[in-house]
C-alpha atoms as a PDB file:
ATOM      1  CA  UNK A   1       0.000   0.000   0.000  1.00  0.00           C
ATOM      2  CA  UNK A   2       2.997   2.124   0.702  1.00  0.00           C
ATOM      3  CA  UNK A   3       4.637   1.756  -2.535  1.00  0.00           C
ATOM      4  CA  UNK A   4       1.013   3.273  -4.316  1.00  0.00           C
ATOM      5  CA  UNK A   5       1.188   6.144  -2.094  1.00  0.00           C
ATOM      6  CA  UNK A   6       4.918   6.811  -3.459  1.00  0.00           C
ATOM      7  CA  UNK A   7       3.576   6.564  -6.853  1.00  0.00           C
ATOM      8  CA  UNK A   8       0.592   9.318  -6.617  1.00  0.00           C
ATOM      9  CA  UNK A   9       3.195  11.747  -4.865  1.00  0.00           C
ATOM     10  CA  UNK A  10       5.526  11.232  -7.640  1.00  0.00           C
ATOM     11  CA  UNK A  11       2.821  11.784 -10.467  1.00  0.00           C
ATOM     12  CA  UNK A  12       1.139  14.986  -8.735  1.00  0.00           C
ATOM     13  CA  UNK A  13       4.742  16.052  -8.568  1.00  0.00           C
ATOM     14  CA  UNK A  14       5.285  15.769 -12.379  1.00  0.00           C
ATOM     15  CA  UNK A  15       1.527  16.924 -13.106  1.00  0.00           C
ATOM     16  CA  UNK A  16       2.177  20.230 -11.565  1.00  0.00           C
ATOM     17  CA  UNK A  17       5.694  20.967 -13.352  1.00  0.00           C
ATOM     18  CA  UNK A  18       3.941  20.079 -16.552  1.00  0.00           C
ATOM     19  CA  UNK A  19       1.177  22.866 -16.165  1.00  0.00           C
ATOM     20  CA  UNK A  20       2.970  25.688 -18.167  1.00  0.00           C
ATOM     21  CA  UNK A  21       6.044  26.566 -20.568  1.00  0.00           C
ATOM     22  CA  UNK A  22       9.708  27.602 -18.769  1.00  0.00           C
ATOM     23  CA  UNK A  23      11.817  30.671 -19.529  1.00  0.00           C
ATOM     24  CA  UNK A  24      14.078  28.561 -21.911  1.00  0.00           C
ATOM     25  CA  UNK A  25      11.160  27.418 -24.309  1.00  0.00           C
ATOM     26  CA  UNK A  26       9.685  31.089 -24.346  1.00  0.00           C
ATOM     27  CA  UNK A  27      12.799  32.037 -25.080  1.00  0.00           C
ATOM     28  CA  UNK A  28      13.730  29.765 -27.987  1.00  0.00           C
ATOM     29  CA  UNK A  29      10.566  30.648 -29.239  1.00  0.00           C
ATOM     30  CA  UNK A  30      10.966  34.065 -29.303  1.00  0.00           C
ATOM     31  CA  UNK A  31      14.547  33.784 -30.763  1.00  0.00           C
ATOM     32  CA  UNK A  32      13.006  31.588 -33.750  1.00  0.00           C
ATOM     33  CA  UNK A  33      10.402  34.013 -34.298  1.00  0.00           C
ATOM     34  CA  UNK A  34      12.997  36.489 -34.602  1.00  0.00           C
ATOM     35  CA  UNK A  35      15.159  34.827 -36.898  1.00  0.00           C
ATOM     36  CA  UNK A  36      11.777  34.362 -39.355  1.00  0.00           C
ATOM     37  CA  UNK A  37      10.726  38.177 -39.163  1.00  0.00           C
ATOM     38  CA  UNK A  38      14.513  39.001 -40.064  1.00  0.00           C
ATOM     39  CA  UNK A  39      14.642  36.835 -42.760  1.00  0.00           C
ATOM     40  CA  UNK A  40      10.924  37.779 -43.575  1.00  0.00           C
ATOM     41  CA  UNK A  41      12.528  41.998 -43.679  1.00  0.00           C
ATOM     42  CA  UNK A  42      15.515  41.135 -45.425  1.00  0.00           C
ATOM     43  CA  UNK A  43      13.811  39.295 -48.447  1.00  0.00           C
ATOM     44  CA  UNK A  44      11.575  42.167 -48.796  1.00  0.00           C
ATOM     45  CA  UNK A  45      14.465  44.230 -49.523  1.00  0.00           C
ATOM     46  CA  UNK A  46      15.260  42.472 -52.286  1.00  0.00           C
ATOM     47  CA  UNK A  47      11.886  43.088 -54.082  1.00  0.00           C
END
């Protein structure tokens, strides 16, 4: 019965880590959507 107890703790652990993104994937998000509207700006340039 012990050992199922363990298991619930660990799993509403991990639930609640899992609720939203971090810092780092906003971030790398951000960079790649930079890196699009630059290369979006730049090609326009060349029309």
């Amino acid at each position: 019965m012990r050992n199922l107890d363990c298991n619930n703790k660990v799993e509403r652990r991990m639930s609640k880590r899992r609720q939203g993104f971090t810092l780092v994937e906003i971030a790398i998000v951000l960079v790649i959507i930079g890196l699009l509207l630059g290369g979006i700006l730049k090609g326009q340039e060349l029309i």
